[in-house]
C-alpha atoms as a PDB file:
ATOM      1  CA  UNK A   1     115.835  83.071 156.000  1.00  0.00           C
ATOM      2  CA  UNK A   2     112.632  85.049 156.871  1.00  0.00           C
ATOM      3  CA  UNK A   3     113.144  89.037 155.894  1.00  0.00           C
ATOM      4  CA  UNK A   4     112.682  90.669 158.924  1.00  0.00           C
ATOM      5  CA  UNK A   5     109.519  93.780 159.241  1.00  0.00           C
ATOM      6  CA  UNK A   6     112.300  96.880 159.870  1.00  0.00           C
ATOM      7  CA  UNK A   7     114.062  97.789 156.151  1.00  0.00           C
ATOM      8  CA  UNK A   8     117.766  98.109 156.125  1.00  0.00           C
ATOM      9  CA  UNK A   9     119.514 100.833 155.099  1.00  0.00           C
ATOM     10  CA  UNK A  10     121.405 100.562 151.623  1.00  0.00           C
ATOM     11  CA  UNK A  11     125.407  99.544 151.795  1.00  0.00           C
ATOM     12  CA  UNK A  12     127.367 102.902 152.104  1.00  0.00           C
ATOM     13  CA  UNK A  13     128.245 104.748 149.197  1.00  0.00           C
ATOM     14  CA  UNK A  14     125.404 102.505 146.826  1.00  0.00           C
ATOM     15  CA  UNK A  15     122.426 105.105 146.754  1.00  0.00           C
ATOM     16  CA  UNK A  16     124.500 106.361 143.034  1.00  0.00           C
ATOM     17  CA  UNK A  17     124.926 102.492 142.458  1.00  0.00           C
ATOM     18  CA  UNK A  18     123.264 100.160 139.728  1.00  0.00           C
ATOM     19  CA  UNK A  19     119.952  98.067 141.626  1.00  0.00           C
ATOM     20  CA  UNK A  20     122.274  94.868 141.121  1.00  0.00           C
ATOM     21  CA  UNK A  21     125.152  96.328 142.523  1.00  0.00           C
ATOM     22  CA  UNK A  22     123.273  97.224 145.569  1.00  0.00           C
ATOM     23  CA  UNK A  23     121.486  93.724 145.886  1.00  0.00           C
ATOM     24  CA  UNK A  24     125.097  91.784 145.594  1.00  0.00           C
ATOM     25  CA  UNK A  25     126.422  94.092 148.395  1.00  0.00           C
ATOM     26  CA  UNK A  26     123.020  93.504 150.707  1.00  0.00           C
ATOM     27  CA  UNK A  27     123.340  89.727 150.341  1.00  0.00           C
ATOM     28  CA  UNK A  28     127.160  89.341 150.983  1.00  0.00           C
ATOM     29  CA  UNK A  29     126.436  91.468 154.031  1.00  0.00           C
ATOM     30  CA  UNK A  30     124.044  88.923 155.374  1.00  0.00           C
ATOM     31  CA  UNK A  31     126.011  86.161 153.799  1.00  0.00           C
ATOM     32  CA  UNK A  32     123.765  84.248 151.533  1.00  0.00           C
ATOM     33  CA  UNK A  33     124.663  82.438 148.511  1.00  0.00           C
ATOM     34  CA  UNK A  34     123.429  82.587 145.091  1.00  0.00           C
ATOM     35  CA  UNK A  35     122.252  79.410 145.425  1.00  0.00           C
ATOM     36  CA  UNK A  36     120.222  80.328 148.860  1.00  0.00           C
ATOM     37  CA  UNK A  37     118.876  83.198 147.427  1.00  0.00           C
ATOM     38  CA  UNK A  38     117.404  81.159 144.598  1.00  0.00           C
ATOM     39  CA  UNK A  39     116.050  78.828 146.659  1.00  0.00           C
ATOM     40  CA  UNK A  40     114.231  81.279 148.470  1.00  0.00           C
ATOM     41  CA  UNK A  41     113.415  83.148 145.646  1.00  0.00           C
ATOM     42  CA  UNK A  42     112.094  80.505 143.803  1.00  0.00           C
ATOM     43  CA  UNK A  43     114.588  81.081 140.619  1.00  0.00           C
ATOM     44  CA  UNK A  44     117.525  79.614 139.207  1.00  0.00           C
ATOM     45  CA  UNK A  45     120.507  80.689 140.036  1.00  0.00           C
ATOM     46  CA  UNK A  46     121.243  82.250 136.642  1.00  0.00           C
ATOM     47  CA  UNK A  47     118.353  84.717 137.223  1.00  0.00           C
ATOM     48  CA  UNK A  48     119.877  85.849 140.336  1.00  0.00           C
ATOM     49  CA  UNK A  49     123.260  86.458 139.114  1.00  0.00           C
ATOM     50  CA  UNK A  50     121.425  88.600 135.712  1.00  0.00           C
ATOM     51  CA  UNK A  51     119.795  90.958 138.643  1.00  0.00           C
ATOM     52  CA  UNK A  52     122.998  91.427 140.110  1.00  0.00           C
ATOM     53  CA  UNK A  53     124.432  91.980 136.967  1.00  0.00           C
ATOM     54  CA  UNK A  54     121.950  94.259 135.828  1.00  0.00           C
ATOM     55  CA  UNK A  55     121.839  92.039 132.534  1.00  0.00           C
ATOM     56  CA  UNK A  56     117.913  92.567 132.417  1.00  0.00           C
ATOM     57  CA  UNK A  57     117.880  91.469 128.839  1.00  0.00           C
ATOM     58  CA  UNK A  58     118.665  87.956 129.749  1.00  0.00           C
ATOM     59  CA  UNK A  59     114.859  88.101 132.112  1.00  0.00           C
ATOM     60  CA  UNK A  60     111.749  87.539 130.322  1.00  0.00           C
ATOM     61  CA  UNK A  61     110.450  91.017 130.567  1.00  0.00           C
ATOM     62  CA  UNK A  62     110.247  94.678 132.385  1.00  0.00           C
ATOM     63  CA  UNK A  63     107.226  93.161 134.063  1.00  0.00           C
ATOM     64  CA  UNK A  64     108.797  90.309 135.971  1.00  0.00           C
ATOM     65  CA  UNK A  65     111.946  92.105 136.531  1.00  0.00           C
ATOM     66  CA  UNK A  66     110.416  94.771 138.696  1.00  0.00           C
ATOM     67  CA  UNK A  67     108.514  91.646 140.507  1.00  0.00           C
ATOM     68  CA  UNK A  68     111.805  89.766 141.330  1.00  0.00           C
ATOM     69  CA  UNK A  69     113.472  93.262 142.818  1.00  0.00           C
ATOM     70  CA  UNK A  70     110.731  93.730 144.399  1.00  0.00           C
ATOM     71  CA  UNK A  71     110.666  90.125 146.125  1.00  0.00           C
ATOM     72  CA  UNK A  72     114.688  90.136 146.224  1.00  0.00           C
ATOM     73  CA  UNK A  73     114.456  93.051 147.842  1.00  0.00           C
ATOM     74  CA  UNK A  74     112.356  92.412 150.689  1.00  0.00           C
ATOM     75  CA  UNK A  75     114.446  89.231 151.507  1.00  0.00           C
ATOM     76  CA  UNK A  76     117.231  91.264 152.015  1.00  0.00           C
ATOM     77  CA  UNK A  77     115.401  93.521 154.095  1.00  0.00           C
ATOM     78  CA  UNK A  78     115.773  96.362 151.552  1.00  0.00           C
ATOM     79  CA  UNK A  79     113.639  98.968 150.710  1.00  0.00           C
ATOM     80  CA  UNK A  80     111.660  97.788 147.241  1.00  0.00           C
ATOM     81  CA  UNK A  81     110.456 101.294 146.395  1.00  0.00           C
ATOM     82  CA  UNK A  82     113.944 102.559 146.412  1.00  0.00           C
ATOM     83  CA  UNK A  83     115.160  99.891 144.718  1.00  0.00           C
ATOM     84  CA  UNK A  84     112.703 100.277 141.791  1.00  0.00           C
ATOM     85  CA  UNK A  85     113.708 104.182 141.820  1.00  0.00           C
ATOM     86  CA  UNK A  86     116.806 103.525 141.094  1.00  0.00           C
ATOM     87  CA  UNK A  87     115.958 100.444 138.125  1.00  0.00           C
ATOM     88  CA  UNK A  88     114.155 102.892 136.491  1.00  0.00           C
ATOM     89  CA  UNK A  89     117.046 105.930 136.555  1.00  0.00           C
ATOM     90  CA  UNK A  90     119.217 102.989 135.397  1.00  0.00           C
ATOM     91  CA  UNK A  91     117.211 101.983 132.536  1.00  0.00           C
ATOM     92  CA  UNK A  92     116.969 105.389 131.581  1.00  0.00           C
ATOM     93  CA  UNK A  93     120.187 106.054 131.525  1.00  0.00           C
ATOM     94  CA  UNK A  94     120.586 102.907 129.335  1.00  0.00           C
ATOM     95  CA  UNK A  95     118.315 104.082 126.808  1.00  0.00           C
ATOM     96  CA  UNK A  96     119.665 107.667 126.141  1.00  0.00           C
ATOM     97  CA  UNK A  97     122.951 106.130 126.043  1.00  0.00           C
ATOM     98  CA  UNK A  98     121.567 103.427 122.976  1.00  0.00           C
ATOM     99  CA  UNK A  99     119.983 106.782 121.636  1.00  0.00           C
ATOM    100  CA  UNK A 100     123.226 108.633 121.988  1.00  0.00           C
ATOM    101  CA  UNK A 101     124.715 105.908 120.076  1.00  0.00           C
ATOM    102  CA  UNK A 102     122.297 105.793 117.341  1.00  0.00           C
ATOM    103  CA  UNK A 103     123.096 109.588 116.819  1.00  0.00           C
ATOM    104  CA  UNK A 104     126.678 109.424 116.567  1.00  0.00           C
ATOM    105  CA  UNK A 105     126.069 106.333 113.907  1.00  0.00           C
ATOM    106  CA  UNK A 106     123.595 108.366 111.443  1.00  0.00           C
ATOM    107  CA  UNK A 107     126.618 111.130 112.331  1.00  0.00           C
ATOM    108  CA  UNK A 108     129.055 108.722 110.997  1.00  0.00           C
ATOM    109  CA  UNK A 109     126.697 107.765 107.825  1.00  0.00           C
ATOM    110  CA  UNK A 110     126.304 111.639 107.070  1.00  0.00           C
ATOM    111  CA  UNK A 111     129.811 112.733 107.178  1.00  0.00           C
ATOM    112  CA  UNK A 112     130.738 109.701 105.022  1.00  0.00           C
ATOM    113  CA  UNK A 113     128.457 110.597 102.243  1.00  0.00           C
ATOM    114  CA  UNK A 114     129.503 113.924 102.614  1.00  0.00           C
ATOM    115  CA  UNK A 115     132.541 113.864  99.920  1.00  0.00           C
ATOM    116  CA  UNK A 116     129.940 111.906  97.397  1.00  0.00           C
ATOM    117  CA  UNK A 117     128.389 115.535  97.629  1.00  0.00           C
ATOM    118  CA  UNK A 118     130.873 118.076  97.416  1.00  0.00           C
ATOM    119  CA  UNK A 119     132.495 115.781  94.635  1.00  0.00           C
ATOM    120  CA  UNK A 120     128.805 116.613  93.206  1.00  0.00           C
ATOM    121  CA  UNK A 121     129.255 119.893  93.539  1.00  0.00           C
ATOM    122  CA  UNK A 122     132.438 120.897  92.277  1.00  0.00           C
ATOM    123  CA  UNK A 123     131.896 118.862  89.204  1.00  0.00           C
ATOM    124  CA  UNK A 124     128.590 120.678  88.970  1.00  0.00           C
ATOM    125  CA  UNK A 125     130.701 124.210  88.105  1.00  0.00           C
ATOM    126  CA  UNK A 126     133.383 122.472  86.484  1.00  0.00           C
ATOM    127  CA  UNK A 127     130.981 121.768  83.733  1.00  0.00           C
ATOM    128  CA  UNK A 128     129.651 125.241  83.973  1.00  0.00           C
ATOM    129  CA  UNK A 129     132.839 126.799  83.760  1.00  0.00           C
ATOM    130  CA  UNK A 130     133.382 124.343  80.855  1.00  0.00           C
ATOM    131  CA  UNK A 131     130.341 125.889  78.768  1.00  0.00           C
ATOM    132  CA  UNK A 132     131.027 129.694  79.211  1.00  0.00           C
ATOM    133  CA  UNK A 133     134.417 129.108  78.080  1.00  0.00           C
ATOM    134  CA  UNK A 134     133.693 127.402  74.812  1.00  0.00           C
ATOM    135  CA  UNK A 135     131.073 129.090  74.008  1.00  0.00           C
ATOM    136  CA  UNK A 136     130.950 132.699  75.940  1.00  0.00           C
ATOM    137  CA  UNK A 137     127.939 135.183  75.777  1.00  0.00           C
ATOM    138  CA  UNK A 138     128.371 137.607  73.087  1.00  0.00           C
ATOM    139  CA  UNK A 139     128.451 140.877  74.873  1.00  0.00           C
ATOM    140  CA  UNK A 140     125.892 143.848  73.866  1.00  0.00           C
ATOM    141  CA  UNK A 141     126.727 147.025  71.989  1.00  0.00           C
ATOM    142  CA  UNK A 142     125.399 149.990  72.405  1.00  0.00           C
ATOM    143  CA  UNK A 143     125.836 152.085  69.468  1.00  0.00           C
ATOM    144  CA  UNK A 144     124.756 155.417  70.715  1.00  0.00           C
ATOM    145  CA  UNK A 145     127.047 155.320  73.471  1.00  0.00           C
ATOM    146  CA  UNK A 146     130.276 154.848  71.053  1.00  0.00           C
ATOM    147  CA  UNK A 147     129.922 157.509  68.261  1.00  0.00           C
ATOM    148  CA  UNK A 148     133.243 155.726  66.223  1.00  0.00           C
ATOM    149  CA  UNK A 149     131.003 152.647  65.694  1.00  0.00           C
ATOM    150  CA  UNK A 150     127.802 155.257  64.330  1.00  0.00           C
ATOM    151  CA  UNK A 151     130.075 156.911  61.370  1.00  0.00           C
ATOM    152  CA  UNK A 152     132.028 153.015  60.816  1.00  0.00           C
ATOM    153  CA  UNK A 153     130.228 152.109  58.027  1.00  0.00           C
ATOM    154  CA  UNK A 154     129.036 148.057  57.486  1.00  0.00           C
ATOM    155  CA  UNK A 155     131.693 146.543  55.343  1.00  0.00           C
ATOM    156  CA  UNK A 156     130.547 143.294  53.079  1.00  0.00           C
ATOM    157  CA  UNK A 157     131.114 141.958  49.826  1.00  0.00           C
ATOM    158  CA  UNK A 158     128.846 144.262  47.809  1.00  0.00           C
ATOM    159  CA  UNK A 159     131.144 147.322  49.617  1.00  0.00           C
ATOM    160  CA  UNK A 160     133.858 146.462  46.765  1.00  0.00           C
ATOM    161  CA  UNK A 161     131.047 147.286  43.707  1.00  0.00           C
ATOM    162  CA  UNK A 162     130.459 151.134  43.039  1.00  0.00           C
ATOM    163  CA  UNK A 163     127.065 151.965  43.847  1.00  0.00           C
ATOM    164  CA  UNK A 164     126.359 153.076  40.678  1.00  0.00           C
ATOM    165  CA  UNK A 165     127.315 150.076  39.069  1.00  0.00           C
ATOM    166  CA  UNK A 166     124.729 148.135  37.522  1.00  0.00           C
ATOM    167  CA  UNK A 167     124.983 144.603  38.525  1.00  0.00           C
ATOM    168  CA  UNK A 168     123.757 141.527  36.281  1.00  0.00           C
ATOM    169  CA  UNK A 169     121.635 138.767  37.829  1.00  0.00           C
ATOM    170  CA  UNK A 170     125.196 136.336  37.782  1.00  0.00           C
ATOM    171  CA  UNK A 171     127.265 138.883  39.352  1.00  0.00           C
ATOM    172  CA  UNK A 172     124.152 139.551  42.134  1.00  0.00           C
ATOM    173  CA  UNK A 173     124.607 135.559  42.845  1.00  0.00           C
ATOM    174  CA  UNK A 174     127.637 134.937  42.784  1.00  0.00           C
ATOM    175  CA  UNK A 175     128.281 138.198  45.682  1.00  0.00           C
ATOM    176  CA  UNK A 176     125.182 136.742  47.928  1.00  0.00           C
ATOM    177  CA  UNK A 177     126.899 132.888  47.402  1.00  0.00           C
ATOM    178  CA  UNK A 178     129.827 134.680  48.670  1.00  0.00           C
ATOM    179  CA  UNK A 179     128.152 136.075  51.674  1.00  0.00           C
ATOM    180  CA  UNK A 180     126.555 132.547  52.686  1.00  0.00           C
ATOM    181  CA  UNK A 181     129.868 130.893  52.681  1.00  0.00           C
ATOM    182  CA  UNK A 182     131.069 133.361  54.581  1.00  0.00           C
ATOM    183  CA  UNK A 183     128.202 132.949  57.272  1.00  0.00           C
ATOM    184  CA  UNK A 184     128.658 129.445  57.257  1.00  0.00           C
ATOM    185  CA  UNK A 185     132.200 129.713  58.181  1.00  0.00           C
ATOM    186  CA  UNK A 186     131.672 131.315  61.135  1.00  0.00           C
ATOM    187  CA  UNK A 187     129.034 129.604  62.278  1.00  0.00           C
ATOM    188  CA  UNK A 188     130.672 125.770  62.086  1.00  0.00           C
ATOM    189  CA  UNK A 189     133.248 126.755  64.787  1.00  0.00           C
ATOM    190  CA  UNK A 190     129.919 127.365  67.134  1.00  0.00           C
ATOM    191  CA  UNK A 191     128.333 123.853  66.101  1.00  0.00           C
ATOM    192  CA  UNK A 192     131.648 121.948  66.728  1.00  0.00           C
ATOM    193  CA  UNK A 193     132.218 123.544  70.551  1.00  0.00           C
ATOM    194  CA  UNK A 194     128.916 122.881  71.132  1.00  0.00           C
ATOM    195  CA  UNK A 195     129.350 118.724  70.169  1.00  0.00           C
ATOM    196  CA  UNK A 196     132.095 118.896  72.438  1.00  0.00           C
ATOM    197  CA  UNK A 197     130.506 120.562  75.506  1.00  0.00           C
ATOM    198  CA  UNK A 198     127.982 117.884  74.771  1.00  0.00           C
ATOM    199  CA  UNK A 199     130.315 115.231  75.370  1.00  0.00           C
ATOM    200  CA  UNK A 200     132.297 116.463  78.095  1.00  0.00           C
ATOM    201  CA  UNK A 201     129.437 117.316  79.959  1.00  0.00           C
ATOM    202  CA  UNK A 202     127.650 113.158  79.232  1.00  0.00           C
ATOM    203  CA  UNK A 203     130.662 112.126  80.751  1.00  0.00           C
ATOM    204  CA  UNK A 204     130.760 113.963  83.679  1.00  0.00           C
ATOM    205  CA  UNK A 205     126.610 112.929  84.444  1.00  0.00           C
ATOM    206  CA  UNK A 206     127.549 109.763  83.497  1.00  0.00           C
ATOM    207  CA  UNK A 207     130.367 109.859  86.333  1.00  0.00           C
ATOM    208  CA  UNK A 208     127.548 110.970  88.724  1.00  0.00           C
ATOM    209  CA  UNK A 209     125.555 108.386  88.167  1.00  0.00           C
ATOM    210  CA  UNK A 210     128.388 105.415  89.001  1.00  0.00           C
ATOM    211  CA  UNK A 211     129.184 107.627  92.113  1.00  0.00           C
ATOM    212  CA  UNK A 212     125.806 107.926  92.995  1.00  0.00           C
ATOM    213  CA  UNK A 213     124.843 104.076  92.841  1.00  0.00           C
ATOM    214  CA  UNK A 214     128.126 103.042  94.389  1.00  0.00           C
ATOM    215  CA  UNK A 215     127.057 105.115  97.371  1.00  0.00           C
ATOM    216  CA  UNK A 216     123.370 103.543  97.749  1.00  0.00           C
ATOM    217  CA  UNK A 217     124.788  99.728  97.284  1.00  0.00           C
ATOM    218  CA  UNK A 218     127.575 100.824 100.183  1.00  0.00           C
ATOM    219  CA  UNK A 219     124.035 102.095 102.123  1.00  0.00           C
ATOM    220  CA  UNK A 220     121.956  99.167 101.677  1.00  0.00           C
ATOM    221  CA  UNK A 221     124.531  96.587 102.465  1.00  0.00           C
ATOM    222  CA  UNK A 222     126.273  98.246 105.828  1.00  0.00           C
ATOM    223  CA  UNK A 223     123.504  97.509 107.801  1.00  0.00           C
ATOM    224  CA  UNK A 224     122.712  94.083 106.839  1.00  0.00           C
ATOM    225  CA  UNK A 225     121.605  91.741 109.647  1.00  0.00           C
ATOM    226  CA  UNK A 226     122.044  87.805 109.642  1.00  0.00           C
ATOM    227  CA  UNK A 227     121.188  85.198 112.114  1.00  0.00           C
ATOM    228  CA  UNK A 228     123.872  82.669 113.532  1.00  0.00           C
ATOM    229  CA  UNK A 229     123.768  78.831 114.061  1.00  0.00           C
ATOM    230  CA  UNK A 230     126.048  77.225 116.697  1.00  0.00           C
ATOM    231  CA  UNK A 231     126.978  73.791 115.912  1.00  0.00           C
ATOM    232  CA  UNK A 232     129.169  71.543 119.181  1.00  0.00           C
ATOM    233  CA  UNK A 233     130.107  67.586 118.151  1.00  0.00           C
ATOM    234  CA  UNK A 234     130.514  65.760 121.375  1.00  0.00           C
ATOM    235  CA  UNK A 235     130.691  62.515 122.697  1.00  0.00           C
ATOM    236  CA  UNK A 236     127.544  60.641 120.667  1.00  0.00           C
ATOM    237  CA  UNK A 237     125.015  60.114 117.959  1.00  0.00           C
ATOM    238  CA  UNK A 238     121.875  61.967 119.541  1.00  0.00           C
ATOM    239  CA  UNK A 239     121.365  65.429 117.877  1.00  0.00           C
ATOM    240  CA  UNK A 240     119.450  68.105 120.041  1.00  0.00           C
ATOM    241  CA  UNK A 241     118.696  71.043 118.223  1.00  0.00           C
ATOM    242  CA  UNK A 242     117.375  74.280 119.492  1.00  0.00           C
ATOM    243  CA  UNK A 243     115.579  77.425 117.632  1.00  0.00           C
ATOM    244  CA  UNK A 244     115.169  81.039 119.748  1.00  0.00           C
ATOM    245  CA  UNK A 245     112.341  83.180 118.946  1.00  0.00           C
ATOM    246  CA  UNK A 246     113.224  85.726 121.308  1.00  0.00           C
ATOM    247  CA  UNK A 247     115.940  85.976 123.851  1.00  0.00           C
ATOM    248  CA  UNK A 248     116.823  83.389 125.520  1.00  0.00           C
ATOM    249  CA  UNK A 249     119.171  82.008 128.391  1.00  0.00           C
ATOM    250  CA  UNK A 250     120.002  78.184 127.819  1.00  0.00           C
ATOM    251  CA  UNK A 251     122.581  75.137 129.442  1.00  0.00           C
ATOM    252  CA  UNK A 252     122.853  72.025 128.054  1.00  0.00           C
ATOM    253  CA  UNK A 253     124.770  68.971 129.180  1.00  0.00           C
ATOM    254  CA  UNK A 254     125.060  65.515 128.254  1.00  0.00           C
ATOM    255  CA  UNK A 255     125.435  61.976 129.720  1.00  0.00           C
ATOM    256  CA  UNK A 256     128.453  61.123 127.267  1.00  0.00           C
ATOM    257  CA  UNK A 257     130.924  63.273 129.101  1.00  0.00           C
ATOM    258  CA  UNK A 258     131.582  66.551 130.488  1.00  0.00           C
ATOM    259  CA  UNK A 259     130.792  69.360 128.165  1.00  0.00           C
ATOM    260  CA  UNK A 260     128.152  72.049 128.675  1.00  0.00           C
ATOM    261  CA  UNK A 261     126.910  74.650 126.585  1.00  0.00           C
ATOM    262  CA  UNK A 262     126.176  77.878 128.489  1.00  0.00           C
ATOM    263  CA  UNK A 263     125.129  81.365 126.736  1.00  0.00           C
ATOM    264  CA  UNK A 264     122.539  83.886 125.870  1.00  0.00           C
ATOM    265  CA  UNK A 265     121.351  83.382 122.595  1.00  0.00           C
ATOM    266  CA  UNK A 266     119.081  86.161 120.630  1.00  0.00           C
ATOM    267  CA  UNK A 267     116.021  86.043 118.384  1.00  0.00           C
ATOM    268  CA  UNK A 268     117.073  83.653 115.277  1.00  0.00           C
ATOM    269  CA  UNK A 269     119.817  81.962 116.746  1.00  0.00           C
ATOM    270  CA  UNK A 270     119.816  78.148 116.190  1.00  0.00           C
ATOM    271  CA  UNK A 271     122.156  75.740 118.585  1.00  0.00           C
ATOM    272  CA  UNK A 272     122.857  72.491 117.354  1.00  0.00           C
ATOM    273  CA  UNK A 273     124.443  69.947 119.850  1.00  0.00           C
ATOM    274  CA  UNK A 274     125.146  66.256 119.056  1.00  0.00           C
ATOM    275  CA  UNK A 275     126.122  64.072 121.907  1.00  0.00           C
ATOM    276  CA  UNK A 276     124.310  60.966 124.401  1.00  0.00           C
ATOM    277  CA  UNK A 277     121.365  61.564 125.460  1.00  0.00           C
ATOM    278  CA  UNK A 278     119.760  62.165 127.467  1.00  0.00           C
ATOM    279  CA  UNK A 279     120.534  65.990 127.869  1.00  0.00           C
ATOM    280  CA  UNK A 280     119.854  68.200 130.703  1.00  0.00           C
ATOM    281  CA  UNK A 281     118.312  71.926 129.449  1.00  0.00           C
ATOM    282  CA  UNK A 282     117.817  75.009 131.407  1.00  0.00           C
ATOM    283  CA  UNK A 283     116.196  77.546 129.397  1.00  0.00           C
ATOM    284  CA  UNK A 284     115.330  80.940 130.578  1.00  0.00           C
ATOM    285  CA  UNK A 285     112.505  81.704 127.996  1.00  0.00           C
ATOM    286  CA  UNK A 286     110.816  78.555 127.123  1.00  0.00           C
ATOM    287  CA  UNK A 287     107.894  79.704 125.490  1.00  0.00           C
ATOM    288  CA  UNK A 288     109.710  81.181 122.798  1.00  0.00           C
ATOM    289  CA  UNK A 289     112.197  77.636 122.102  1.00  0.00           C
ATOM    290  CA  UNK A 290     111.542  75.268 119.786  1.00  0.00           C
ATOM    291  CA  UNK A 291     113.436  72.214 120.468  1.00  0.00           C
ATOM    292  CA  UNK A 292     113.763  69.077 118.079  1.00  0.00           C
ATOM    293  CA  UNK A 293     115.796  65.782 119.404  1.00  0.00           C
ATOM    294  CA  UNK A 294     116.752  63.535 116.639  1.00  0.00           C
ATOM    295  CA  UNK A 295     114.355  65.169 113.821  1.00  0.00           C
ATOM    296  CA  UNK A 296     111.154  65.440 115.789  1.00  0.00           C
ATOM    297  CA  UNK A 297     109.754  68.104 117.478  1.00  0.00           C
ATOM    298  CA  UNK A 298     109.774  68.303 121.424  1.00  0.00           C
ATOM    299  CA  UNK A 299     106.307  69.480 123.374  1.00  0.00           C
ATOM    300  CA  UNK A 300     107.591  71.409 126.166  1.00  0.00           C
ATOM    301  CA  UNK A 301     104.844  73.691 127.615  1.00  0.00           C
ATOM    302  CA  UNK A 302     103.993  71.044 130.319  1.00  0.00           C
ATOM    303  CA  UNK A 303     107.465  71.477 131.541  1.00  0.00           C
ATOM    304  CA  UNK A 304     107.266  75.675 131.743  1.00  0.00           C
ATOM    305  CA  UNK A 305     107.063  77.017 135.228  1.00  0.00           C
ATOM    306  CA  UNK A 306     105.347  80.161 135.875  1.00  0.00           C
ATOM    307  CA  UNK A 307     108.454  82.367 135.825  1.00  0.00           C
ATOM    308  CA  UNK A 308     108.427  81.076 131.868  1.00  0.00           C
ATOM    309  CA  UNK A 309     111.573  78.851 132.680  1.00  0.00           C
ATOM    310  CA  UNK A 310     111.984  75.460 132.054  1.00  0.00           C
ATOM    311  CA  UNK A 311     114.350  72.420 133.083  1.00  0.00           C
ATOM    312  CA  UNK A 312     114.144  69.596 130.921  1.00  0.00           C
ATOM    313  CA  UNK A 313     115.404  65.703 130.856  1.00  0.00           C
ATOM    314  CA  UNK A 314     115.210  64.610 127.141  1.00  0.00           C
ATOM    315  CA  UNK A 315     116.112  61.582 125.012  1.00  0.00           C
ATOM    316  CA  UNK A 316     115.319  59.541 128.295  1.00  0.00           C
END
């Protein structure tokens, strides 16, 4: 089917639409198959149902998407520049809804570390409160201001001797050995609070500390990202094994019976398949598959079309 020179109008109600919704409508309209339109289109069929899908990660690039709307528009006698309009408002949309959901995860990461630091906090004045009350600020006097403490004389030990009493060098010792003792006394109290705001307050850092690591291992291991193998056993000794690069659309069948493998698989992935050869391949991003049949590597870049898909025959 030639697309005609005059540009048909989009299906009603599909100008607010996704580009592939619009494109399915257009071509069950005319009544074309999938099949026709990759015929036509010179694609597979599984490209044609990922632009009506609007699965544009499953197409090698932004690039050759906008080509094949561009050509899939014209055969369905669609306007290309409005088509394109809308791909880009769609991918837009897309993106500040991935953004969007970036946000509400560091959200998520923030208000879960958030009781890590008010825990901080509080135990922060707990230990303050701790130190003022065993060992509070003694509080200033002032002397002129309070005239019972200017005519209270300063009572010690030598108060209890007469002035006039002559004192021998013994008795002068034994009264200033007094006082010291006395000093002392006092003074231990103040040393052993002290040891035991120490202590308290090691513990509580030391708290802190398991708190605070626990939180950073929880960090560095929630966003850990592994690769995946898929491993099928059917029908057969041959082993066919595949390695992605990049993203990648793949089939695979097999003479020994009927199973088929059919999925998307992402940068990393590894599918493992053992059945008869030979097995049939569609891949949708050759140049970035490595494929190995048996334990040897496979050259496949003779096989790659331009559209960077390939359709291979192997273990013939």
């Amino acid at each position: 089917m030639e697309p005609a020179e005059e540009l048909a109008e989009p299906p009603s109600g599909s100008i607010r639409r996704s580009p592939g919704a619009m494109l399915a409508a257009q071509r069950e309209t005319l009544e074309l198959s999938i099949q026709q339109v990759a015929d036509q289109l010179n694609l597979t069929m599984h490209f044609v149902r990922a632009l009506e899908a609007d699965c544009y990660d499953k197409l090698p690039g932004e690039v050759f998407v906008r080509g094949y709307i561009r050509a899939y528009s014209n055969l369905l006698r669609l306007d290309p520049v409005q088509l394109l309009l809308i791909f880009d408002e769609f991918t837009s949309q897309k993106i500040a809804r991935k953004e969007e959901a970036i946000k509400r995860r560091d959200r998520r990461r923030k208000d879960k570390n958030r009781p890590w630091i008010l825990f901080s906090g509080f135990a922060f004045v707990a230990v303050a409160v701790a130190l003022w009350y065993l060992n509070p600020a003694v509080p200033a006097v002032n002397i002129a201001a309070d005239p019972v403490l200017m005519t209270e004389p300063e009572t010690s030990v030598l108060a209890a001797v007469p002035l006039d009493t002559p004192l021998s060098l013994s008795t002068q010792s034994a009264v200033l050995a007094d006082e010291s003792i006395a000093e002392d006394a006092v003074l231990l109290p103040d040393l052993a609070e002290l040891e035991m705001a120490d202590a308290v307050l090691s513990d509580v850092a030391s708290e802190s500390e398991d708190f605070g690591q626990a939180s950073i291992i929880g960090l560095e291991t929630e966003d850990t990202v592994s690769t995946r193998t898929v491993s099928y056993s059917w029908t057969g000794a041959d082993e066919l094994t595949l390695h992605f690069s990049a993203d990648c659309w793949v089939e695979i069948e097999h003479r020994g019976g009927d199973e088929s493998y059919k999925n998307a698989s992402s940068a990393g992935d590894a599918v493992v398949i053992k059945g008869t050869a030979p097995f049939s391949v569609l891949l949708g991003n050759a140049r970035d598959v490595k494929v190995t049949f048996n334990g040897r590597s496979m050259d496949i870049s003779s096989n790659i079309r331009a559209d960077n898909t390939a359709r291979l025959s192997i273990g013939m």
